[in-house]
PDB file of N, CA and C in Angstrom:
ATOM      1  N   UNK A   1      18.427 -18.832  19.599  1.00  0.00           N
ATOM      2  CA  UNK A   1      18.973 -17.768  20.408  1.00  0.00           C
ATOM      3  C   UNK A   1      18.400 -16.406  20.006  1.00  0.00           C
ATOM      4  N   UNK A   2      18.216 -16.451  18.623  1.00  0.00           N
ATOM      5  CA  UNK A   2      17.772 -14.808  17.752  1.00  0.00           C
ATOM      6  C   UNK A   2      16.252 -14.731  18.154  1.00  0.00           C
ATOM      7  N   UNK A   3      15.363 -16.356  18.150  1.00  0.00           N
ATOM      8  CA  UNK A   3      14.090 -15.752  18.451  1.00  0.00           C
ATOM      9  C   UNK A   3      13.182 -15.133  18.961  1.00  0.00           C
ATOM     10  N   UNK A   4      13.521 -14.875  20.187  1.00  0.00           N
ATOM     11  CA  UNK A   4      12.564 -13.872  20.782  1.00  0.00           C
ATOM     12  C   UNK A   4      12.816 -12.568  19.907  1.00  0.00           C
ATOM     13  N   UNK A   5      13.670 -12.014  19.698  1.00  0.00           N
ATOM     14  CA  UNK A   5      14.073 -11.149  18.667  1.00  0.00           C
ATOM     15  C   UNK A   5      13.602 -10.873  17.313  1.00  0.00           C
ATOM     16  N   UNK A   6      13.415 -11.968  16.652  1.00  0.00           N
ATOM     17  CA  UNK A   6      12.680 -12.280  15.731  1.00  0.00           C
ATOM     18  C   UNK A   6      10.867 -12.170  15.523  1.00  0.00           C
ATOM     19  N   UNK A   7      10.703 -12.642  16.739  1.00  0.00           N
ATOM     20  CA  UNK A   7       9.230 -12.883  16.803  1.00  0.00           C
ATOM     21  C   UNK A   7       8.866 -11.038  17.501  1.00  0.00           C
ATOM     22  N   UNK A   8       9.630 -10.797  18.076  1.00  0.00           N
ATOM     23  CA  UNK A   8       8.801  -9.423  18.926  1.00  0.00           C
ATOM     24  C   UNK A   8       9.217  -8.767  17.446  1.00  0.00           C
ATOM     25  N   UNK A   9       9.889  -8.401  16.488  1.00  0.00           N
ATOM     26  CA  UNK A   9      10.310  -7.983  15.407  1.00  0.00           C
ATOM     27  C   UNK A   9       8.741  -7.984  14.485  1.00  0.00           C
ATOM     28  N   UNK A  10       8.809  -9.317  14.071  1.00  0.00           N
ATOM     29  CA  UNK A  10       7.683  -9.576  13.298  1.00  0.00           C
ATOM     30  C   UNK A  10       6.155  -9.627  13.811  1.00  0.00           C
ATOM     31  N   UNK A  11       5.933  -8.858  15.377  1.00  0.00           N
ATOM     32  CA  UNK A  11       5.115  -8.569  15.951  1.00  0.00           C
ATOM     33  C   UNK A  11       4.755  -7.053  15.983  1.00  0.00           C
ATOM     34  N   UNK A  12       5.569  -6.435  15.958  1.00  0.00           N
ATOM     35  CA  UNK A  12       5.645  -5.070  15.903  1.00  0.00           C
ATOM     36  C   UNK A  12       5.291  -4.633  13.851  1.00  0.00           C
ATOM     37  N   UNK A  13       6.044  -5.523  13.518  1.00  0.00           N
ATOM     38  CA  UNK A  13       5.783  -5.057  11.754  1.00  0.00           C
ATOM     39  C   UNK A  13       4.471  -5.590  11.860  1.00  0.00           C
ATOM     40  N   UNK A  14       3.361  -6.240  12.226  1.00  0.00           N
ATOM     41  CA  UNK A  14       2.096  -6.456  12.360  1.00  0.00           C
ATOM     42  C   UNK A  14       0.997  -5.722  12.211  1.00  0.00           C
ATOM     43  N   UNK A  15       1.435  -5.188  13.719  1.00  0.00           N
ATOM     44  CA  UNK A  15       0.785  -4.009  14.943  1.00  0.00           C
ATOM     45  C   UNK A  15       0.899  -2.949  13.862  1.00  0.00           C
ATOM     46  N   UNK A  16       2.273  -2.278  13.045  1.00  0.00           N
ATOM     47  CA  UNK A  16       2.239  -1.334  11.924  1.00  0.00           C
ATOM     48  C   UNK A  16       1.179  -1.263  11.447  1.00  0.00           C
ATOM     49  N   UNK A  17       1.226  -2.582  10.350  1.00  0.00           N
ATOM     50  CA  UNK A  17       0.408  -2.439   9.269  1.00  0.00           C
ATOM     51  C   UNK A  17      -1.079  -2.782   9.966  1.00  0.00           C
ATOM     52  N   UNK A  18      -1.593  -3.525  10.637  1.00  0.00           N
ATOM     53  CA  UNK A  18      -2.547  -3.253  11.596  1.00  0.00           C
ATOM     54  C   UNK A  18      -3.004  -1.854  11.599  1.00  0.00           C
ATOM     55  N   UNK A  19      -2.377  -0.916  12.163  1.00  0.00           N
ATOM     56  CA  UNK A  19      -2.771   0.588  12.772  1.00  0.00           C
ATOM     57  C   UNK A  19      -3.076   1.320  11.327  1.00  0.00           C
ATOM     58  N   UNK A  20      -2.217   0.995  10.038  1.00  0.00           N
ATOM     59  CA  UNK A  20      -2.198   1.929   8.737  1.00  0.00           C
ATOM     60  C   UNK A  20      -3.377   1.422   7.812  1.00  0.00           C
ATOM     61  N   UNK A  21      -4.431   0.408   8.384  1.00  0.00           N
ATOM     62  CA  UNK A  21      -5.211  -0.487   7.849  1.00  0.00           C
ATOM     63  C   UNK A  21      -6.667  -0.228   8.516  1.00  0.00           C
ATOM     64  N   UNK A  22      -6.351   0.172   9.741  1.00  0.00           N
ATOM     65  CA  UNK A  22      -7.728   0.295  10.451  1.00  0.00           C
ATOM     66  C   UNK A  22      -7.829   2.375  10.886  1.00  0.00           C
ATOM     67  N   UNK A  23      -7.263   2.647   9.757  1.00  0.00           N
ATOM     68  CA  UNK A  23      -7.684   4.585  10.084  1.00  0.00           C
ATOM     69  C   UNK A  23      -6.474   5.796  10.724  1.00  0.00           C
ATOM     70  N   UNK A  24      -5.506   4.956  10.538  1.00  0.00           N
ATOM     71  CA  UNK A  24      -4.573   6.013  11.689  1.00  0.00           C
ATOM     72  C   UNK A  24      -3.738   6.964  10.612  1.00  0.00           C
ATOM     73  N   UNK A  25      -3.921   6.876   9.643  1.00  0.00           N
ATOM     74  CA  UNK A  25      -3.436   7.535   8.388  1.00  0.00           C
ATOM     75  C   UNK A  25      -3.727   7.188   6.927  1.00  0.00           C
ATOM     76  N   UNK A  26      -4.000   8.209   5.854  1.00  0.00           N
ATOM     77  CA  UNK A  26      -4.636   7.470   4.629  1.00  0.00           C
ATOM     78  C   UNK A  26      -3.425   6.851   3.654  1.00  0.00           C
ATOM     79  N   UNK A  27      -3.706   5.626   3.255  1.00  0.00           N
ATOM     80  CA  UNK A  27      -2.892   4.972   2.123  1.00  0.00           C
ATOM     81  C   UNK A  27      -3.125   5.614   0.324  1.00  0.00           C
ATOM     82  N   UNK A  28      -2.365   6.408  -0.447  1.00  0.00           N
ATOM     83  CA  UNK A  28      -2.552   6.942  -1.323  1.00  0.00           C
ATOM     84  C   UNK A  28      -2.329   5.510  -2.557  1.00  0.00           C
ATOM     85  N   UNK A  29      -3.199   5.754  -3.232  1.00  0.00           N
ATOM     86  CA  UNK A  29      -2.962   4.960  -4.288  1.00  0.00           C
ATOM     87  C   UNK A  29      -2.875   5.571  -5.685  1.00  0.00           C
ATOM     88  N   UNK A  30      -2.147   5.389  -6.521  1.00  0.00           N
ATOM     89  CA  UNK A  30      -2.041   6.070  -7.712  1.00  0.00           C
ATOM     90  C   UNK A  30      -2.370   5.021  -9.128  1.00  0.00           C
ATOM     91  N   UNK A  31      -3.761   5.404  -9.733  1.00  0.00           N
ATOM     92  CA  UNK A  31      -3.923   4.581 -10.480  1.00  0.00           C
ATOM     93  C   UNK A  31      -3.636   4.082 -11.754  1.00  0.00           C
ATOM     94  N   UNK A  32      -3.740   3.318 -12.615  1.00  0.00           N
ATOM     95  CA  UNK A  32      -3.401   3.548 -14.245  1.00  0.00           C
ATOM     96  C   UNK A  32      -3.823   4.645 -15.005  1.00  0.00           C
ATOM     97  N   UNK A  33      -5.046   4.816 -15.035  1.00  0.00           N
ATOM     98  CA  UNK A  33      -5.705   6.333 -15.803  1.00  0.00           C
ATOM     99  C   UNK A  33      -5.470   7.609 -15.547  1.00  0.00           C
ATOM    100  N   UNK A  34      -4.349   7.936 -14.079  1.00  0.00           N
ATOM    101  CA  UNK A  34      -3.896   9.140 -13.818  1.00  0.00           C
ATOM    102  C   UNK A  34      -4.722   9.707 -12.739  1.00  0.00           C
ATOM    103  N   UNK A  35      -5.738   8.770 -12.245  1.00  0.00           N
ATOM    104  CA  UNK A  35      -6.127   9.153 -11.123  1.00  0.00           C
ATOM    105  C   UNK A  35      -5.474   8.998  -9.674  1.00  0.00           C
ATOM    106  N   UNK A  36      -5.323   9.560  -8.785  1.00  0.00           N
ATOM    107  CA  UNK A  36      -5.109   9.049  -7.610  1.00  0.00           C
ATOM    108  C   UNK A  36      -6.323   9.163  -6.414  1.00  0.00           C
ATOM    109  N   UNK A  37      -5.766   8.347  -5.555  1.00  0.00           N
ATOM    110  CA  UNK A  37      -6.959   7.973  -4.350  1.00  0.00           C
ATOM    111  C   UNK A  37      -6.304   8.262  -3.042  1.00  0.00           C
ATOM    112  N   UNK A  38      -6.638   9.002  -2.055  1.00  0.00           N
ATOM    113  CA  UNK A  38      -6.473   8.581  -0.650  1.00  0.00           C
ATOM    114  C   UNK A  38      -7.424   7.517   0.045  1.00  0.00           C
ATOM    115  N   UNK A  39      -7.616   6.978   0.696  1.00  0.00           N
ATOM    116  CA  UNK A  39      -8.302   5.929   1.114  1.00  0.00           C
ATOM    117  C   UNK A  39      -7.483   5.827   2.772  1.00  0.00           C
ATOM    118  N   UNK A  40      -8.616   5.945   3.426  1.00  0.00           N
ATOM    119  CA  UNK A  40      -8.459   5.574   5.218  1.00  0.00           C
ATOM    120  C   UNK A  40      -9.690   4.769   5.403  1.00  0.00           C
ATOM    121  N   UNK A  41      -8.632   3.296   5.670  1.00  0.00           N
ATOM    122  CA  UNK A  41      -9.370   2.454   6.032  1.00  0.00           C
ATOM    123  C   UNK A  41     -10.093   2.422   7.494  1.00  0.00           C
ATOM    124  N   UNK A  42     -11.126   2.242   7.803  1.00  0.00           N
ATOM    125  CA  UNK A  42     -11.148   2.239   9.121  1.00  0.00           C
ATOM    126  C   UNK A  42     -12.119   0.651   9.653  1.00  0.00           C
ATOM    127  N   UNK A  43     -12.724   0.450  10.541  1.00  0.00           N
ATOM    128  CA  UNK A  43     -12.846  -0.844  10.913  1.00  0.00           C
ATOM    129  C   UNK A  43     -13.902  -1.327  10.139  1.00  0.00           C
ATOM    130  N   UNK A  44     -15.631  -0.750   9.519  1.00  0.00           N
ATOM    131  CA  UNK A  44     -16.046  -1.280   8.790  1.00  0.00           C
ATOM    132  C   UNK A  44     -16.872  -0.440   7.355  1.00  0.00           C
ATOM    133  N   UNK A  45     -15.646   0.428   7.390  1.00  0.00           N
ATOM    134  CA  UNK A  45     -15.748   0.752   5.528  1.00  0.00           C
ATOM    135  C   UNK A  45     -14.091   1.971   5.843  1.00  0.00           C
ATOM    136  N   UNK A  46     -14.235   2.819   4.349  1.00  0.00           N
ATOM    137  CA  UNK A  46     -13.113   3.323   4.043  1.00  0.00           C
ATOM    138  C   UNK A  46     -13.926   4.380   3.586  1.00  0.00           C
ATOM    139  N   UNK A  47     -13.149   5.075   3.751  1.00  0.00           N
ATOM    140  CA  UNK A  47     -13.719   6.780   3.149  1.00  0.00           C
ATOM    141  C   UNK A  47     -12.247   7.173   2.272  1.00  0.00           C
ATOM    142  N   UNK A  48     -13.088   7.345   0.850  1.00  0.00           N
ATOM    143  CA  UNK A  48     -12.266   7.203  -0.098  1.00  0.00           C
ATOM    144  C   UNK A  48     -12.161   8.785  -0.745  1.00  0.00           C
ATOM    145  N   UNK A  49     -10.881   9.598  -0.910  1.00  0.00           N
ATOM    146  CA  UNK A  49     -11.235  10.910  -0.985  1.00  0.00           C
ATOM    147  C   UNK A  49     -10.100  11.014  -2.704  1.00  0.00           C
ATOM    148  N   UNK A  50     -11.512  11.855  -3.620  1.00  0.00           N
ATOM    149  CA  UNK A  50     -10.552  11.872  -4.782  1.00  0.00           C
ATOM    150  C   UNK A  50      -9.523  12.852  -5.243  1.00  0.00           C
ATOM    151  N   UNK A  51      -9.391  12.808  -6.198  1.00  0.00           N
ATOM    152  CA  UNK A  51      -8.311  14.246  -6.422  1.00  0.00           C
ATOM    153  C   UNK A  51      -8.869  15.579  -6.265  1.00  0.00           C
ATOM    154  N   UNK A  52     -10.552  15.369  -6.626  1.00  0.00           N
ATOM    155  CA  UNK A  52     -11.233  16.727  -6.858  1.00  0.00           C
ATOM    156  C   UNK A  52     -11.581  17.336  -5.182  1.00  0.00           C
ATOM    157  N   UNK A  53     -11.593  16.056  -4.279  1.00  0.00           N
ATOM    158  CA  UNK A  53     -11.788  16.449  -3.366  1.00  0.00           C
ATOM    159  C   UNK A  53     -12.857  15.878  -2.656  1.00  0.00           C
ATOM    160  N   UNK A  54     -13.572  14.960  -3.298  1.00  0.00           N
ATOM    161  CA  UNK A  54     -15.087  14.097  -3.217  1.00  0.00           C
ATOM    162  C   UNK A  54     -14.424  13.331  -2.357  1.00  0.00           C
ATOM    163  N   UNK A  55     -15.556  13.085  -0.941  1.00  0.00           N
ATOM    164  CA  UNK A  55     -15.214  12.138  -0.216  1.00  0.00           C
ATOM    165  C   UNK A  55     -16.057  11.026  -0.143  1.00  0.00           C
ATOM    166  N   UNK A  56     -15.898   9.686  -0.628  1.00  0.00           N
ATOM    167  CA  UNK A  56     -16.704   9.088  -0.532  1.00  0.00           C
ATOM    168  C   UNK A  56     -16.815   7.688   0.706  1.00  0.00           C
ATOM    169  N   UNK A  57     -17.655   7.365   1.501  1.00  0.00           N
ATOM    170  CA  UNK A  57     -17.489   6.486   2.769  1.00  0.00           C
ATOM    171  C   UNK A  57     -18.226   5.503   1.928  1.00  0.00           C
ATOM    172  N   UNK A  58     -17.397   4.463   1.525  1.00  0.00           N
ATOM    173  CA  UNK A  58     -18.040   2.895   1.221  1.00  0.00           C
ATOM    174  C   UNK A  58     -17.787   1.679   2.070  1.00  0.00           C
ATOM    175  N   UNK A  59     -19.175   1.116   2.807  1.00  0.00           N
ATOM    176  CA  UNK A  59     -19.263   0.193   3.841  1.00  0.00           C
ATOM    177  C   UNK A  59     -18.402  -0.988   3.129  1.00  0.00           C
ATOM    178  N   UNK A  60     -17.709  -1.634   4.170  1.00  0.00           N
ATOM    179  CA  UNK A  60     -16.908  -2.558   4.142  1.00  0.00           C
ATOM    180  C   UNK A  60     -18.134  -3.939   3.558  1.00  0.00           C
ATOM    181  N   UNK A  61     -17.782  -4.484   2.653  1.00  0.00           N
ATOM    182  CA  UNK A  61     -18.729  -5.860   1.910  1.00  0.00           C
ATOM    183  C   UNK A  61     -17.875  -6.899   2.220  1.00  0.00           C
ATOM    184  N   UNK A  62     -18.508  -8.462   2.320  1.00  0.00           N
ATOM    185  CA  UNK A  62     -17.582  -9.319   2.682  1.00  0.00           C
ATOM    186  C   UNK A  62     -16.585 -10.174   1.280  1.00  0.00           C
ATOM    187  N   UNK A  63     -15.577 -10.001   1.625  1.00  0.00           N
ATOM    188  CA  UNK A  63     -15.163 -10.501   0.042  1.00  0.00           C
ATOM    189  C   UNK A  63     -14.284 -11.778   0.774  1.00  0.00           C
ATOM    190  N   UNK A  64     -14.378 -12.310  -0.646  1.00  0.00           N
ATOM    191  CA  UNK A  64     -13.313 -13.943  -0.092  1.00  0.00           C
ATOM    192  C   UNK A  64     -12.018 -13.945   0.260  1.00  0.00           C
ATOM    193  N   UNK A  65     -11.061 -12.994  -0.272  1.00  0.00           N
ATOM    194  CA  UNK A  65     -10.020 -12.664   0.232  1.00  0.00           C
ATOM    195  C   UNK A  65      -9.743 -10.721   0.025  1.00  0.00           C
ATOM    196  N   UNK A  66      -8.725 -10.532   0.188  1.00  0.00           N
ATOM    197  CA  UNK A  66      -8.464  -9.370   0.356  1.00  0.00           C
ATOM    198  C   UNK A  66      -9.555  -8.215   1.133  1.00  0.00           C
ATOM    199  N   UNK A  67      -9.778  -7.327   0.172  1.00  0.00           N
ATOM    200  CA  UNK A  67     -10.932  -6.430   0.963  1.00  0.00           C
ATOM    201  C   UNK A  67     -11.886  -5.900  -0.133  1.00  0.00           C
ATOM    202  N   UNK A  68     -12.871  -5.853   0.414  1.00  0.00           N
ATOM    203  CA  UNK A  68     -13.722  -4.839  -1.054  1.00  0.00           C
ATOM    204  C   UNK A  68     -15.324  -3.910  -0.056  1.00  0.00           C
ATOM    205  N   UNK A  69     -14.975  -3.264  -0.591  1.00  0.00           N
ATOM    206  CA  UNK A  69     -15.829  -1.678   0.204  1.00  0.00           C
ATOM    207  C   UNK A  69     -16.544  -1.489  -1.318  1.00  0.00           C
ATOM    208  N   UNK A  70     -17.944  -1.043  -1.275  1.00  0.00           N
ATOM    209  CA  UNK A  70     -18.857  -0.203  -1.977  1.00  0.00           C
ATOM    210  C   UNK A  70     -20.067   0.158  -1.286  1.00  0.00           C
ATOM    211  N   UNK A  71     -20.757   1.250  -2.539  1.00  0.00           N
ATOM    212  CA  UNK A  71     -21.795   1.644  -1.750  1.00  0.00           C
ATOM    213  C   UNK A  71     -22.950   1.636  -2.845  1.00  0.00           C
ATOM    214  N   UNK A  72     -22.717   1.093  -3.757  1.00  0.00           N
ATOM    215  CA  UNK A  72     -23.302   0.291  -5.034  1.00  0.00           C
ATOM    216  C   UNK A  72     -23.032   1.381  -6.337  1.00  0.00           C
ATOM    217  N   UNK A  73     -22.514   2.451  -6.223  1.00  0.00           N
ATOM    218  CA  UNK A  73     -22.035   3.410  -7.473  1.00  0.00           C
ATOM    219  C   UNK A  73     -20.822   3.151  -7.216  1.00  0.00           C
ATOM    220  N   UNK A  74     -19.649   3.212  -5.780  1.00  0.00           N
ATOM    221  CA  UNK A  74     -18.741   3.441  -5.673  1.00  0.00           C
ATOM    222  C   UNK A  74     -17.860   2.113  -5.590  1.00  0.00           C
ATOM    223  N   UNK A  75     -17.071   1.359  -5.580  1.00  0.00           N
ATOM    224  CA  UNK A  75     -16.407   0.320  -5.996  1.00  0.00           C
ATOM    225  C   UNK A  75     -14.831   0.390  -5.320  1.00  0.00           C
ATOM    226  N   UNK A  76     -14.334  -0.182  -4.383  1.00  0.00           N
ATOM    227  CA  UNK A  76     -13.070  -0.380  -4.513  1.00  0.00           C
ATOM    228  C   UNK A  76     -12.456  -1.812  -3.852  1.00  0.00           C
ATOM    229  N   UNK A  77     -11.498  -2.359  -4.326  1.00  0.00           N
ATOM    230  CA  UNK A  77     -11.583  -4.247  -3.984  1.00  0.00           C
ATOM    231  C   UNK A  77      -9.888  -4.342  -4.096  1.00  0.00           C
ATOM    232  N   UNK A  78      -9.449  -4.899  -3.614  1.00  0.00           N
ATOM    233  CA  UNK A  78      -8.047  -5.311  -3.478  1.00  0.00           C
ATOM    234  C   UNK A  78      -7.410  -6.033  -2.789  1.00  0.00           C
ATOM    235  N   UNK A  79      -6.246  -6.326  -2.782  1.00  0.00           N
ATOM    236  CA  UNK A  79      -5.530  -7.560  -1.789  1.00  0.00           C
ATOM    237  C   UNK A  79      -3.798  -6.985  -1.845  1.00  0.00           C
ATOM    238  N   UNK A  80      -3.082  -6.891  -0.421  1.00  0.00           N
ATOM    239  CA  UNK A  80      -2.192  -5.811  -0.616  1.00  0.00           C
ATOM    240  C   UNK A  80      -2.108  -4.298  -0.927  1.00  0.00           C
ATOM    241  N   UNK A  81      -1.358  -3.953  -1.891  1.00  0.00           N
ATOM    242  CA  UNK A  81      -1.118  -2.935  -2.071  1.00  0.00           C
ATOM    243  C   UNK A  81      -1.693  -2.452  -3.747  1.00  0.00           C
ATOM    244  N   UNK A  82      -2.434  -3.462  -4.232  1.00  0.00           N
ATOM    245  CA  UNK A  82      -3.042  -3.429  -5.457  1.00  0.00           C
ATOM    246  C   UNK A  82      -4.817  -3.595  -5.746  1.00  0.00           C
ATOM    247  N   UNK A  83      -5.022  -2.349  -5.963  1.00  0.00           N
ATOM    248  CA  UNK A  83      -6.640  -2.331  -5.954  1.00  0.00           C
ATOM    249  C   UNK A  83      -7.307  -2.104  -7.344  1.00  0.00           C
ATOM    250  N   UNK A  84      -8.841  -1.884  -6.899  1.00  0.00           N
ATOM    251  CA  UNK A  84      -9.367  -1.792  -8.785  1.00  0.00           C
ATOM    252  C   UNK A  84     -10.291  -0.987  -8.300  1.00  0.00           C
ATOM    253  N   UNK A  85     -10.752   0.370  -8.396  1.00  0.00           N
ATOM    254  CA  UNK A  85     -11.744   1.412  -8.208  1.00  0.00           C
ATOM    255  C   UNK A  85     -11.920   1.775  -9.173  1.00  0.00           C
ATOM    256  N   UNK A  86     -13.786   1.146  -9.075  1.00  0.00           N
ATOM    257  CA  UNK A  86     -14.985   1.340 -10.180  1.00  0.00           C
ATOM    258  C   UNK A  86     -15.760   2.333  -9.874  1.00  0.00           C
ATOM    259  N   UNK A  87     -16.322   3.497 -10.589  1.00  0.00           N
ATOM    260  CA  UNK A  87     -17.436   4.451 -10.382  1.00  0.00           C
ATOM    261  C   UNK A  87     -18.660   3.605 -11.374  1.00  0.00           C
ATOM    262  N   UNK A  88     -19.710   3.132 -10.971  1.00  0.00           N
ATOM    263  CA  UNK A  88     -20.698   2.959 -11.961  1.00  0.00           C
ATOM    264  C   UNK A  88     -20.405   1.671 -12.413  1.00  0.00           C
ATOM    265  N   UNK A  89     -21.043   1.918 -13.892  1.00  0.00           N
ATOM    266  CA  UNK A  89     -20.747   0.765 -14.545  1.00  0.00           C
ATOM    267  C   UNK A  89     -19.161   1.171 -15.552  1.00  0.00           C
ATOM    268  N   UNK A  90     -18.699   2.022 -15.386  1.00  0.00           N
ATOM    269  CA  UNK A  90     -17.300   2.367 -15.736  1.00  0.00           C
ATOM    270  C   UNK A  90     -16.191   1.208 -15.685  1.00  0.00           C
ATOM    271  N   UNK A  91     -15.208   0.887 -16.496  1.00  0.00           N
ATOM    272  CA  UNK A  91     -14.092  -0.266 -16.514  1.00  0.00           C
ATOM    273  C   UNK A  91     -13.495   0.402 -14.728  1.00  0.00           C
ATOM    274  N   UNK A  92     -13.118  -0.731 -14.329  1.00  0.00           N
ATOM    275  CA  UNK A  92     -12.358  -0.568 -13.086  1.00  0.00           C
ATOM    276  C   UNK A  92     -11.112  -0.018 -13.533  1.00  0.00           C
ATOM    277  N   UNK A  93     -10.425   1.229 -12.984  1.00  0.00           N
ATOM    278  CA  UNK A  93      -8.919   1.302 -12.788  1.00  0.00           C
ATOM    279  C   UNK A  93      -7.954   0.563 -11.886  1.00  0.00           C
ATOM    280  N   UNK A  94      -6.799   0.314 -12.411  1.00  0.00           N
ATOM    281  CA  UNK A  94      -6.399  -0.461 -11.912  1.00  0.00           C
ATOM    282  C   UNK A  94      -5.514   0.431 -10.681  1.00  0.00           C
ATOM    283  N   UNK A  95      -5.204   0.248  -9.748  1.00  0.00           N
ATOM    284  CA  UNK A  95      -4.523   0.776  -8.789  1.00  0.00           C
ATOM    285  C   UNK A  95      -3.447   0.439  -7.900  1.00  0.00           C
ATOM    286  N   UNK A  96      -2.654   1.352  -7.876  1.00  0.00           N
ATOM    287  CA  UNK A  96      -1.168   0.550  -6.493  1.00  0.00           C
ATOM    288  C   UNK A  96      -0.726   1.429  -5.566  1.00  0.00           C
ATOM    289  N   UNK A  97      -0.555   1.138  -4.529  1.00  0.00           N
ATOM    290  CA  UNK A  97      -0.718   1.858  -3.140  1.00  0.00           C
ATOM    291  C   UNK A  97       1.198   2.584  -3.273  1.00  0.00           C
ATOM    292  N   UNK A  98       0.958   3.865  -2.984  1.00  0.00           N
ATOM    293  CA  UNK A  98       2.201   4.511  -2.767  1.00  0.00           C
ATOM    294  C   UNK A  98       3.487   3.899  -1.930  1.00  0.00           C
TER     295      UNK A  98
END
């Protein structure tokens, strides 16, 4: 009786995260080392903007699950709301989405 209700429900929470995934606003992430990240994903890379203000656009790479964008200095890979952004050959920080 609830399902149509249910399903247009869990269609719409979709379509959300859909729209917050492909550019319609940036996801802030705040990392272990005290850095933070904005990041707007858009359909095939993310333009990743730092605290100082550096914007960096890293093409979308194909990864096995989750997502991972670089541009071979710049580094960022994740699944959910938990990422790892590498500069270089630098240890990855670890990261979690606001």
């Amino acid at each position: 009786m609830h399902m149509p209700l249910i399903m247009t429900f869990a269609a719409m929470a979709s379509t959300a995260l859909a729209a917050d995934s492909t550019g319609s606003r940036p996801v802030l992430f705040s990392c272990d080392n005290g850095i933070t990240l904005s990041v707007l994903f858009a359909k095939d890379h993310a333009d990743v903007t730092l605290a100082d203000g550096t914007v960096v656009s890293l093409p979308q790479q194909i990864a096995a699950s989750g997502y991972w964008y670089s541009n071979g200095r710049y580094e960022l890979r994740g699944k959910g709301d938990e990422a790892k952004f590498a500069i270089g050959r630098m240890a990855p920080s670890t990261c979690k989405a606001n």
